[in-house]
PDB file of N, CA and C in Angstrom:
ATOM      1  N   UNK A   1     115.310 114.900  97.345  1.00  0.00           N
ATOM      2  CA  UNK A   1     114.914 116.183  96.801  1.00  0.00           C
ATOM      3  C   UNK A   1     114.856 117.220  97.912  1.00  0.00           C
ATOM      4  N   UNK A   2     114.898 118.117  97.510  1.00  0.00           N
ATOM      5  CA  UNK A   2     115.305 119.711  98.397  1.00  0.00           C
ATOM      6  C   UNK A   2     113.601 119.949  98.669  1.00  0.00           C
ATOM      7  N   UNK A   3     113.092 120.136  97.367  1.00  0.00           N
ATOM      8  CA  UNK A   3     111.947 121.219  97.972  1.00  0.00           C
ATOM      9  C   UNK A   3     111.761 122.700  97.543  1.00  0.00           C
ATOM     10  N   UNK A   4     110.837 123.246  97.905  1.00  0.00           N
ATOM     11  CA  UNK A   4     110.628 124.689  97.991  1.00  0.00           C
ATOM     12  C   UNK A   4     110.900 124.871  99.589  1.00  0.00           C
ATOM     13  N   UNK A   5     112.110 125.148 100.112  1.00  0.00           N
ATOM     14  CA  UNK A   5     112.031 124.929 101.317  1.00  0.00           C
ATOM     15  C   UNK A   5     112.866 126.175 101.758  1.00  0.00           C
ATOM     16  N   UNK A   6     113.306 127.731 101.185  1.00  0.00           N
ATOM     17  CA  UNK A   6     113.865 128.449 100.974  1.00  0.00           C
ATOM     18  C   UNK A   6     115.419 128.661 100.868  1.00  0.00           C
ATOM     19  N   UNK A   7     115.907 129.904 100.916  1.00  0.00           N
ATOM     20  CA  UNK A   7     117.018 130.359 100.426  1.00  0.00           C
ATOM     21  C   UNK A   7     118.330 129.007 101.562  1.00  0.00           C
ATOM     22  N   UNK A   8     118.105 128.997 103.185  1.00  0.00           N
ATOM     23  CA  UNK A   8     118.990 128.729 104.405  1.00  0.00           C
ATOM     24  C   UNK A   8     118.694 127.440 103.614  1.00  0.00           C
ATOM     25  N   UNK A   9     117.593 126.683 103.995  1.00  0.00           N
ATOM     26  CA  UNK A   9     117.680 125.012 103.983  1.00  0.00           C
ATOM     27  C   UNK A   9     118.244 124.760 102.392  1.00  0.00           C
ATOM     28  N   UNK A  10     117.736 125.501 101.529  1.00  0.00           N
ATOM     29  CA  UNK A  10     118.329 124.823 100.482  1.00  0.00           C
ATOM     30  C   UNK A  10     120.034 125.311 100.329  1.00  0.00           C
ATOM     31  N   UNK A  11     120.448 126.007 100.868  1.00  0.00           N
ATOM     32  CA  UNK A  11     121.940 126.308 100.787  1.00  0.00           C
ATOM     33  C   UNK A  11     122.585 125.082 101.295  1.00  0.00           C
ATOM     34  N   UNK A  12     122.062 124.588 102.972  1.00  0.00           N
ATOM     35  CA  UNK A  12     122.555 124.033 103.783  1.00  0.00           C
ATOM     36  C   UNK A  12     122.261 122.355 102.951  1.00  0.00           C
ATOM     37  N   UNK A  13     121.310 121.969 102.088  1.00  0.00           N
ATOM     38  CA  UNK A  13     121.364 120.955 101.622  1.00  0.00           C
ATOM     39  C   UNK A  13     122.355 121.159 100.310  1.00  0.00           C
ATOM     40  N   UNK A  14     122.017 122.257  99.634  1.00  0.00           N
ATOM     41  CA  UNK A  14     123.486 121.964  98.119  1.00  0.00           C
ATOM     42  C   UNK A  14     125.066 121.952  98.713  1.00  0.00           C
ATOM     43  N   UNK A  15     125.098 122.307 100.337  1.00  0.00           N
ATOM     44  CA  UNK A  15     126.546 122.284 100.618  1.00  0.00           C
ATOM     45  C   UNK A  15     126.756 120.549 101.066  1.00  0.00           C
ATOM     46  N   UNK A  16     125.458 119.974 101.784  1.00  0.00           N
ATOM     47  CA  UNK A  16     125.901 118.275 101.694  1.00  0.00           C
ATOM     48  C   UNK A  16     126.217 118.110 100.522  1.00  0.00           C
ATOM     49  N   UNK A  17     125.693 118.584  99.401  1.00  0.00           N
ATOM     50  CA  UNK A  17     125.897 117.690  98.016  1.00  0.00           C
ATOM     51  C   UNK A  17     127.206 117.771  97.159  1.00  0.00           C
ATOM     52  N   UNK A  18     127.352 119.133  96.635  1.00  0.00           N
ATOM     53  CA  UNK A  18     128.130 119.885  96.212  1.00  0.00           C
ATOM     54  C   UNK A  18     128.762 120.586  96.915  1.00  0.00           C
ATOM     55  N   UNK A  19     130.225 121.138  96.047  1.00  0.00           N
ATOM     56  CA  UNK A  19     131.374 122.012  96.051  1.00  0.00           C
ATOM     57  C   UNK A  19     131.248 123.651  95.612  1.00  0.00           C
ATOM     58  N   UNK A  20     131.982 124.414  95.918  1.00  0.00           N
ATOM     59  CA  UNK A  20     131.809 125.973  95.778  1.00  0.00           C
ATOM     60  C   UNK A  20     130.548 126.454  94.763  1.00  0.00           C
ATOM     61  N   UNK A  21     129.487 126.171  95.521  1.00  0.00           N
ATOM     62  CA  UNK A  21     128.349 127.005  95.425  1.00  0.00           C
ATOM     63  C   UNK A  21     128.104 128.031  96.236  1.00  0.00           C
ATOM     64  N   UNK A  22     127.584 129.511  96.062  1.00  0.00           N
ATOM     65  CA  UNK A  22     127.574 130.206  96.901  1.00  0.00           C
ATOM     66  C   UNK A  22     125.984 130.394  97.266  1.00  0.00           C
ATOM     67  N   UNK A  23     125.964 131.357  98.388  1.00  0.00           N
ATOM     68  CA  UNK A  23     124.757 131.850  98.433  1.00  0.00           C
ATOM     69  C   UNK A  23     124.214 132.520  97.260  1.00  0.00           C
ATOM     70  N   UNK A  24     124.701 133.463  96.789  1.00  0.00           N
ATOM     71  CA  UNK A  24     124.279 134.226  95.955  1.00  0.00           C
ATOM     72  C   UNK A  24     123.508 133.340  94.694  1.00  0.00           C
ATOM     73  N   UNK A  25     124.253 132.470  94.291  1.00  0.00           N
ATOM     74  CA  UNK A  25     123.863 131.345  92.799  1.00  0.00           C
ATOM     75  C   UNK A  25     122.948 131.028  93.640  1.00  0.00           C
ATOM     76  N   UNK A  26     122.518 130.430  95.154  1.00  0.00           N
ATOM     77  CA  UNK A  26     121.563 129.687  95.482  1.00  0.00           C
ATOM     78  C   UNK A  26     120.103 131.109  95.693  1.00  0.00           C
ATOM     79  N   UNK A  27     120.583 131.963  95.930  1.00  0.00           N
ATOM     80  CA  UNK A  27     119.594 133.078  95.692  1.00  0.00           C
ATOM     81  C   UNK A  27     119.326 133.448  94.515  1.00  0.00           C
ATOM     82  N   UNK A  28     120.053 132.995  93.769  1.00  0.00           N
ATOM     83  CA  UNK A  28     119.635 133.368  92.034  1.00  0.00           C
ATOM     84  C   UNK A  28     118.900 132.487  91.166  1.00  0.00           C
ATOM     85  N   UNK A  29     119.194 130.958  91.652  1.00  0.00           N
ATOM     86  CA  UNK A  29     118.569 130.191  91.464  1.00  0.00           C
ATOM     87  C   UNK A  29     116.876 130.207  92.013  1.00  0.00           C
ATOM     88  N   UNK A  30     116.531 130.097  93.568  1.00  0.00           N
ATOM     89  CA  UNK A  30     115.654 130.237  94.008  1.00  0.00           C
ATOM     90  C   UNK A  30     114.869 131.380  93.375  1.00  0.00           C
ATOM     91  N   UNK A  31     115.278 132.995  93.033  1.00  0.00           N
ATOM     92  CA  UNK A  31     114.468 134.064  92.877  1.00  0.00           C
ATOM     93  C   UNK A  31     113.753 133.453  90.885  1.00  0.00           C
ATOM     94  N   UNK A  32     114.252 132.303  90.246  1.00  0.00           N
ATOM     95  CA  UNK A  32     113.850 132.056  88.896  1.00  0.00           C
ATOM     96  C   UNK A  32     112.664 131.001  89.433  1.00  0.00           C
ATOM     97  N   UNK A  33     112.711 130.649  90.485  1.00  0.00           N
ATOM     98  CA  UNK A  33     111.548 129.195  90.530  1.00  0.00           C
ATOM     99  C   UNK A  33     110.136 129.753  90.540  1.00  0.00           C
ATOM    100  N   UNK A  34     109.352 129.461  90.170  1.00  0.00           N
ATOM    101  CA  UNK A  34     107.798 129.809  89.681  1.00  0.00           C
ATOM    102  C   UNK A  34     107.222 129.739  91.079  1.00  0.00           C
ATOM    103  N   UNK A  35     107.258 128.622  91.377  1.00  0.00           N
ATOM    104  CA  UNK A  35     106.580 127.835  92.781  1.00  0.00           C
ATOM    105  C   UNK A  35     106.696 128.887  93.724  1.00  0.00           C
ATOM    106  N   UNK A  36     108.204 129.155  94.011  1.00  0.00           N
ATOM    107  CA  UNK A  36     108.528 129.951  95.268  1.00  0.00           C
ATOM    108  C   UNK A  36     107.872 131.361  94.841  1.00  0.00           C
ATOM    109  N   UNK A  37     108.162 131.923  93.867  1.00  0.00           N
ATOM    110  CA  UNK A  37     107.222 133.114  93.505  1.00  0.00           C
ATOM    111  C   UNK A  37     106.438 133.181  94.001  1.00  0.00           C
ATOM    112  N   UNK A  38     105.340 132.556  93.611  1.00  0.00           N
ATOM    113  CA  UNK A  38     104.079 131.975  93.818  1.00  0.00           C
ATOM    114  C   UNK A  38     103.670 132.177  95.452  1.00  0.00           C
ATOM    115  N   UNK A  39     104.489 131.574  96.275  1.00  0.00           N
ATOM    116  CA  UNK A  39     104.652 131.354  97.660  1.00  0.00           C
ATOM    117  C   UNK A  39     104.841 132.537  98.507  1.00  0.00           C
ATOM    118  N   UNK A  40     106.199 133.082  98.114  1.00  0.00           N
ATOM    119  CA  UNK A  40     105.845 134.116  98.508  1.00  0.00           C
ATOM    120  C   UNK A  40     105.210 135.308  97.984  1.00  0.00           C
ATOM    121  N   UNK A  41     104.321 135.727  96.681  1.00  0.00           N
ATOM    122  CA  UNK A  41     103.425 136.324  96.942  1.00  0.00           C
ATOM    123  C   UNK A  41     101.889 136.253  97.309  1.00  0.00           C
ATOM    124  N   UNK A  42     101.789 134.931  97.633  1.00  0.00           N
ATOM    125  CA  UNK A  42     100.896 134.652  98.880  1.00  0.00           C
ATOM    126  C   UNK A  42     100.594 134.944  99.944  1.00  0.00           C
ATOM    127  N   UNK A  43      99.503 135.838  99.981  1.00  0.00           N
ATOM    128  CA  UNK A  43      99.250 136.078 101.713  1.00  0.00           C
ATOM    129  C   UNK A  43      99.352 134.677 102.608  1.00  0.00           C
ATOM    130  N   UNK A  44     100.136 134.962 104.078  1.00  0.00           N
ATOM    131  CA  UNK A  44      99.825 134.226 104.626  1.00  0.00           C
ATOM    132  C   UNK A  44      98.257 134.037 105.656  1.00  0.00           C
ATOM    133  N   UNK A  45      97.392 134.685 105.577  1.00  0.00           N
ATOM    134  CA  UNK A  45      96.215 134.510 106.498  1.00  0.00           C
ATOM    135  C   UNK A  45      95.279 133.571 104.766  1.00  0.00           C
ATOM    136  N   UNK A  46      95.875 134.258 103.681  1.00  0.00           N
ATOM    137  CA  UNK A  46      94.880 133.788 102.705  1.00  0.00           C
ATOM    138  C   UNK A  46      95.313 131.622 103.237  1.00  0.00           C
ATOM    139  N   UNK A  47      96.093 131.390 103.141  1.00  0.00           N
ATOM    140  CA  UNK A  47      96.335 130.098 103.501  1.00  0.00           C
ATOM    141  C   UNK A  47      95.667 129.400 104.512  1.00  0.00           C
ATOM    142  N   UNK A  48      94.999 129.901 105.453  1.00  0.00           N
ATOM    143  CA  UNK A  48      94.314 129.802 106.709  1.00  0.00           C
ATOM    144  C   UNK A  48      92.674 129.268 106.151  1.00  0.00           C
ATOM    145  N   UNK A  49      91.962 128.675 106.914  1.00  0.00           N
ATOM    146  CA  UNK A  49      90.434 128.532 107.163  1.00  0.00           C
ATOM    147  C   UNK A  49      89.545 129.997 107.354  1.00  0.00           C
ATOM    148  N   UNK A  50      88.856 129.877 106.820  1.00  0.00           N
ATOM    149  CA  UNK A  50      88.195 131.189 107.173  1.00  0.00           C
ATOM    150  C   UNK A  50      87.412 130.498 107.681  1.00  0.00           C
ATOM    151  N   UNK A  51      87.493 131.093 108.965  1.00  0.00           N
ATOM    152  CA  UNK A  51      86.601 131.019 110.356  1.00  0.00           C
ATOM    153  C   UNK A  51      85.240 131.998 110.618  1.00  0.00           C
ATOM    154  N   UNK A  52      83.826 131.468 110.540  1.00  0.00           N
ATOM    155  CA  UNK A  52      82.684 132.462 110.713  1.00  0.00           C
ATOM    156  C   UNK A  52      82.580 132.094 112.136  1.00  0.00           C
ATOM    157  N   UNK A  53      82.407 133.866 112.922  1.00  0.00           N
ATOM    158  CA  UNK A  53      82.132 134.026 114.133  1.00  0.00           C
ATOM    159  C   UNK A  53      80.973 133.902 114.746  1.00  0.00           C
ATOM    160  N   UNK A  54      80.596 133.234 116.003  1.00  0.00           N
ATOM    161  CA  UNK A  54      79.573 133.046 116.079  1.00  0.00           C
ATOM    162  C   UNK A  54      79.000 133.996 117.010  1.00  0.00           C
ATOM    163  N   UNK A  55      77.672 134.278 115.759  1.00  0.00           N
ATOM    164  CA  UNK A  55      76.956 135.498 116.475  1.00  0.00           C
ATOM    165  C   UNK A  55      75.255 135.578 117.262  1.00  0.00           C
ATOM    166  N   UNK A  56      75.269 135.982 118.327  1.00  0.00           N
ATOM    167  CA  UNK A  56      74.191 135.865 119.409  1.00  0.00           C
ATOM    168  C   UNK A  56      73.644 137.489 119.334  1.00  0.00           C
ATOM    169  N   UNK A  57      71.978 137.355 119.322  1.00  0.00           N
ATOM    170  CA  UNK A  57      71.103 138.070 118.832  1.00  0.00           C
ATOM    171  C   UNK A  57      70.637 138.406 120.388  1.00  0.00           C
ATOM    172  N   UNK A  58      70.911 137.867 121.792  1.00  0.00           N
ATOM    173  CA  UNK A  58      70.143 138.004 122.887  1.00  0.00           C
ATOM    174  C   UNK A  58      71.055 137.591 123.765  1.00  0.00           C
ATOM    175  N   UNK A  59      71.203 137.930 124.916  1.00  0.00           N
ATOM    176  CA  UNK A  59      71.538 137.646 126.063  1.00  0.00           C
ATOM    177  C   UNK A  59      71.529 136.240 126.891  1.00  0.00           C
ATOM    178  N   UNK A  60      72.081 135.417 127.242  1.00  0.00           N
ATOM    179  CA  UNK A  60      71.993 134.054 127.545  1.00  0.00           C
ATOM    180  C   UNK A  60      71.435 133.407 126.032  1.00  0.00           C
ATOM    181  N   UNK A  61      71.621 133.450 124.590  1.00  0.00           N
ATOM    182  CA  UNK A  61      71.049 132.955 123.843  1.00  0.00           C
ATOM    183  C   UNK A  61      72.091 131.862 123.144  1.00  0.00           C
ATOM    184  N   UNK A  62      73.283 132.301 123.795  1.00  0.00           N
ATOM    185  CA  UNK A  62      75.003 131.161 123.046  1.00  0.00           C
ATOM    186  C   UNK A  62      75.505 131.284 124.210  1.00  0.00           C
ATOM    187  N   UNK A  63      76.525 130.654 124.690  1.00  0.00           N
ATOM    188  CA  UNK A  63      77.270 130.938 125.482  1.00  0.00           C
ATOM    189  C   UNK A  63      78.531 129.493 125.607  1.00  0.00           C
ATOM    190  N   UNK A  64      79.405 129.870 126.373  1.00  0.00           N
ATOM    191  CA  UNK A  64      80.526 128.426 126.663  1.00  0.00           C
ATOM    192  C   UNK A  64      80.687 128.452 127.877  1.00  0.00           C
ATOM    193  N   UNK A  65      80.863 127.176 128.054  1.00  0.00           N
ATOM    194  CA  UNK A  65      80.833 126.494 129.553  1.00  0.00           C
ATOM    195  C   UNK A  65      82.271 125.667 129.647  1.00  0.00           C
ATOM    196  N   UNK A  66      82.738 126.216 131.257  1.00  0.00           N
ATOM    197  CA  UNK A  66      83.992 125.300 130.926  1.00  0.00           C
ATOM    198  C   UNK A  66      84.216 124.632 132.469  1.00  0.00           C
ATOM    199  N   UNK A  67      85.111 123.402 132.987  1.00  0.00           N
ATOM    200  CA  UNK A  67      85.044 123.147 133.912  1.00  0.00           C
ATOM    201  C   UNK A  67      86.308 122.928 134.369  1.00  0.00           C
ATOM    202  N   UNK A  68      87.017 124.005 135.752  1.00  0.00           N
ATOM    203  CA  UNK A  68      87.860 124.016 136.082  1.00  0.00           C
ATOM    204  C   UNK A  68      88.068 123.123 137.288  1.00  0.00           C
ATOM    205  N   UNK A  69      88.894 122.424 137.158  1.00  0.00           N
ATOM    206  CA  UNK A  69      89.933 121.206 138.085  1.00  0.00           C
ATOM    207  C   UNK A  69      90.446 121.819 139.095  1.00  0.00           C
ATOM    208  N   UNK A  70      90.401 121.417 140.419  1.00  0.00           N
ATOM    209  CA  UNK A  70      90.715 122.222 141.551  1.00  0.00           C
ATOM    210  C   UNK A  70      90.575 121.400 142.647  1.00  0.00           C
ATOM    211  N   UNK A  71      91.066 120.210 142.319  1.00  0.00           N
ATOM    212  CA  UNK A  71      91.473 118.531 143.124  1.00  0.00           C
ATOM    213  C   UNK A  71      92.495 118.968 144.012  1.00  0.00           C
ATOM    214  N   UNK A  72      93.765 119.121 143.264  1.00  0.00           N
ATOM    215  CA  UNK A  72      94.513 119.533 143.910  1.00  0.00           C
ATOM    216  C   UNK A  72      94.851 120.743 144.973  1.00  0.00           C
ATOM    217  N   UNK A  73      93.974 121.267 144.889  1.00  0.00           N
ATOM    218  CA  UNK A  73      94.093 122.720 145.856  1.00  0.00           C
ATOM    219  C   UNK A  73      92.611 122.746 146.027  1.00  0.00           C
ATOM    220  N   UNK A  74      91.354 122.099 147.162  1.00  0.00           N
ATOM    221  CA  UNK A  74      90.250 122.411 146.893  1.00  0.00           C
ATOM    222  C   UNK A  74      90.189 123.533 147.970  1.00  0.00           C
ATOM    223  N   UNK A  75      88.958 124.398 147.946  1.00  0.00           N
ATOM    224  CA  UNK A  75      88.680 124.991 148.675  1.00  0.00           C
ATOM    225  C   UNK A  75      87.650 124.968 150.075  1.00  0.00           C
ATOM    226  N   UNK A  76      87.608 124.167 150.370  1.00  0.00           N
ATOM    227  CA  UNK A  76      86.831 123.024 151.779  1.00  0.00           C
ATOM    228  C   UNK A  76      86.233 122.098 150.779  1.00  0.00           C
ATOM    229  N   UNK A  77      85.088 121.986 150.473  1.00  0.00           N
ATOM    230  CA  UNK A  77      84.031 120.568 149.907  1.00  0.00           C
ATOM    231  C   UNK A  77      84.145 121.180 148.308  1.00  0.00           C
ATOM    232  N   UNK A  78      84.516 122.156 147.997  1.00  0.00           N
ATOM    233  CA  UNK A  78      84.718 122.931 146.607  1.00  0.00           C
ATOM    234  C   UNK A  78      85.807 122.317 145.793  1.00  0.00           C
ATOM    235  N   UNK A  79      85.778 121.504 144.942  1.00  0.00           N
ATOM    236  CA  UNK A  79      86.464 120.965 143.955  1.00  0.00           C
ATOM    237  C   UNK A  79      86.681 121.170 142.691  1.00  0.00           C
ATOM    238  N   UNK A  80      85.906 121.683 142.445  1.00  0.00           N
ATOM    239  CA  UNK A  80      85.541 122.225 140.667  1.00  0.00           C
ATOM    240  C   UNK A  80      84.936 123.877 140.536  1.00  0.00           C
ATOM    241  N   UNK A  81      85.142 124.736 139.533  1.00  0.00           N
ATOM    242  CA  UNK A  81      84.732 125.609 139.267  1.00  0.00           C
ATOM    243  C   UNK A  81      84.153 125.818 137.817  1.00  0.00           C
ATOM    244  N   UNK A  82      82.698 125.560 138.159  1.00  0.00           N
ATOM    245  CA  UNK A  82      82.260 125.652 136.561  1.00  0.00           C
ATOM    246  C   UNK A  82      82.166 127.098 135.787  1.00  0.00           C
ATOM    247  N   UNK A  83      82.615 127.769 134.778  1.00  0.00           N
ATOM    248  CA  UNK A  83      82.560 128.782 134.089  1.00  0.00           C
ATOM    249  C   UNK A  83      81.765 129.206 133.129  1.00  0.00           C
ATOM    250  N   UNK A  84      80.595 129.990 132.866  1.00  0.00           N
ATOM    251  CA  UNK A  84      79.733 130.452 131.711  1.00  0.00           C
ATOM    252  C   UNK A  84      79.891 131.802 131.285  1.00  0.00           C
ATOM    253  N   UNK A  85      80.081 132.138 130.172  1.00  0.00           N
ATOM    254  CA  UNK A  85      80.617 132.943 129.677  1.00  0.00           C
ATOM    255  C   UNK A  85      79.797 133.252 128.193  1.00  0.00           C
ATOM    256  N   UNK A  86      79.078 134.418 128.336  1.00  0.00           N
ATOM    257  CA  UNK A  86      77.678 134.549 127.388  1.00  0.00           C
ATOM    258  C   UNK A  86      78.296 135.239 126.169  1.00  0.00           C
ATOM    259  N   UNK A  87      78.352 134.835 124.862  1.00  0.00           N
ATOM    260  CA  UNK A  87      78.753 135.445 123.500  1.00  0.00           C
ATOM    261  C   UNK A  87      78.353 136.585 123.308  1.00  0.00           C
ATOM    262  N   UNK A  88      77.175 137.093 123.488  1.00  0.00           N
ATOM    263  CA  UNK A  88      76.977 138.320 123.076  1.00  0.00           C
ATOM    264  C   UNK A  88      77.609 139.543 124.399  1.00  0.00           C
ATOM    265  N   UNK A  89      77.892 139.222 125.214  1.00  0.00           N
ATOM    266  CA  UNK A  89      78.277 140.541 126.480  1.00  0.00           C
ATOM    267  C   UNK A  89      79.900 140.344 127.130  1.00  0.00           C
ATOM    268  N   UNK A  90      79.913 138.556 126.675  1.00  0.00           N
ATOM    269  CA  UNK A  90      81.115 138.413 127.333  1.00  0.00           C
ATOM    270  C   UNK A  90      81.075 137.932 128.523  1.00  0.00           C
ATOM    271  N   UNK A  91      79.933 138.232 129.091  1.00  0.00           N
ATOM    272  CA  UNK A  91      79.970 138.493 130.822  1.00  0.00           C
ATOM    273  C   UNK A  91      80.074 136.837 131.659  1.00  0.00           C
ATOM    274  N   UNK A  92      80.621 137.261 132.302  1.00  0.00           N
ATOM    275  CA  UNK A  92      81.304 135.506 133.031  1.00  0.00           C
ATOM    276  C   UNK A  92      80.704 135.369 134.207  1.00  0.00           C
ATOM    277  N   UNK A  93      80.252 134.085 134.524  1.00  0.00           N
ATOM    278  CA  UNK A  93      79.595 133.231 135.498  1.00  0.00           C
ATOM    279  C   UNK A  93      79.979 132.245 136.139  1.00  0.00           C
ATOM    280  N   UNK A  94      80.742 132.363 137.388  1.00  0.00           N
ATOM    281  CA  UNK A  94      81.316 131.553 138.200  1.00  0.00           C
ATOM    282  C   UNK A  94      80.681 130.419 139.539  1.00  0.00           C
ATOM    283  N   UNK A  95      80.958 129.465 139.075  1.00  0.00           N
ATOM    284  CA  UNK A  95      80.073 128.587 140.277  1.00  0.00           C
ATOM    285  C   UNK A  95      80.832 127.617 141.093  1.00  0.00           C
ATOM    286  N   UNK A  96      81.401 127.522 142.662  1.00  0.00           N
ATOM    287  CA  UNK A  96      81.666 125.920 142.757  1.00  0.00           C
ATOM    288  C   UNK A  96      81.035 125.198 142.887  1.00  0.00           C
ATOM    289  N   UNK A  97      81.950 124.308 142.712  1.00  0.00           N
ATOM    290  CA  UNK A  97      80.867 122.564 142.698  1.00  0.00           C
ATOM    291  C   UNK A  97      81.583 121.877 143.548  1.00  0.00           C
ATOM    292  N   UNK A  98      80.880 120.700 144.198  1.00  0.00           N
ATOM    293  CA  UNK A  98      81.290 119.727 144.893  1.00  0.00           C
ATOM    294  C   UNK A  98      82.094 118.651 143.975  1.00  0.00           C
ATOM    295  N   UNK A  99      81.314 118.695 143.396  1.00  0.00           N
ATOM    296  CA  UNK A  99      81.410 117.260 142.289  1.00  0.00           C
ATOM    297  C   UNK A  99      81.248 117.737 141.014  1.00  0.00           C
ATOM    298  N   UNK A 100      81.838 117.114 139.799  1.00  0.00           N
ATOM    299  CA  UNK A 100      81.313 117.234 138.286  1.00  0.00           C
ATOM    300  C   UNK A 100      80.039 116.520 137.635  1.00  0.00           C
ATOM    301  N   UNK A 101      79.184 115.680 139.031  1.00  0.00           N
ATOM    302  CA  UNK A 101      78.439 115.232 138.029  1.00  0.00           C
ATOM    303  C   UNK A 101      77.187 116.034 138.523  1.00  0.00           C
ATOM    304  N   UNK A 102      76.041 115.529 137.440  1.00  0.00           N
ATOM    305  CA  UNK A 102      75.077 116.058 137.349  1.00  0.00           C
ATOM    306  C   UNK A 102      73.587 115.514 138.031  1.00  0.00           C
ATOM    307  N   UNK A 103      73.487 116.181 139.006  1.00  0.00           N
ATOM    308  CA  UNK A 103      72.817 116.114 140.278  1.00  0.00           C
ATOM    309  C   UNK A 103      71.102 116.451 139.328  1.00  0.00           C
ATOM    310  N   UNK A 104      70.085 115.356 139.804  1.00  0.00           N
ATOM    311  CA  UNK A 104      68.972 115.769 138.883  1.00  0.00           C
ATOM    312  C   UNK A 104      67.797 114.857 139.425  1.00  0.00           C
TER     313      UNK A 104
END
C-alpha cells in the first residue's frame, strides 16, 4: 500500500506499478481523498505537544545546571566547567572545577 504519503511518492510508487498515468490523474486523484484533506488543512504546530513554560516568581528560585567537559583541552588543574543559568533573568554562572564529583 501507498499511503497518504503525497502527490511525488505516490506518483513515484503508481509508476513501479502501472503504465501511462500522469501526474495530473495522480493530482486529481489525491485532491478527492478525505484523509489528505484533512492533513493538509491541519496546522502543523496543532500536531505538536503543547509545552507549559516554566515559570519562576524570584531570583535563584528555578534554574539549570549544566556540566561542561574540558578533558581534552584543560586549563591547568581545571577540567570541567559547571554552568547555572537562573529562569527568571537568564543570567549565567560560570565555575571551574577540578573534578565532577561532589566534594562534602
Amino acid at each position: 500500500t501507498i499511503g497518504h504519503r503525497g502527490i511525488v511518492n505516490t506518483l513515484k510508487e503508481v509508476k513501479k506499478r502501472f503504465v501511462n498515468i500522469t501526474e495530473k490523474q495522480v493530482t486529481l486523484f489525491i485532491s478527492g481523498c478525505e484523509e489528505c484533506k484533512r492533513k493538509r488543512s491541519m496546522p502543523k504546530s496543532a500536531t505538536k505537544l503543547v509545552i507549559k513554560p516554566v515559570i519562576s516568581n524570584d531570583f535563584n528560585a528555578r534554574g539549570q545546571v549544566d556540566l561542561v567537559d574540558k578533558q581534552l583541552c584543560p586549563d591547568g588543574p581545571y577540567k570541567f566547567i559547571v554552568t547555572y543559568q537562573d529562569h527568571l533573568t537568564k543570567f549565567c554562572i560560570l565555575r571551574p572545577l577540578k573534578t565532577k564529583t561532589a566534594v562534602g
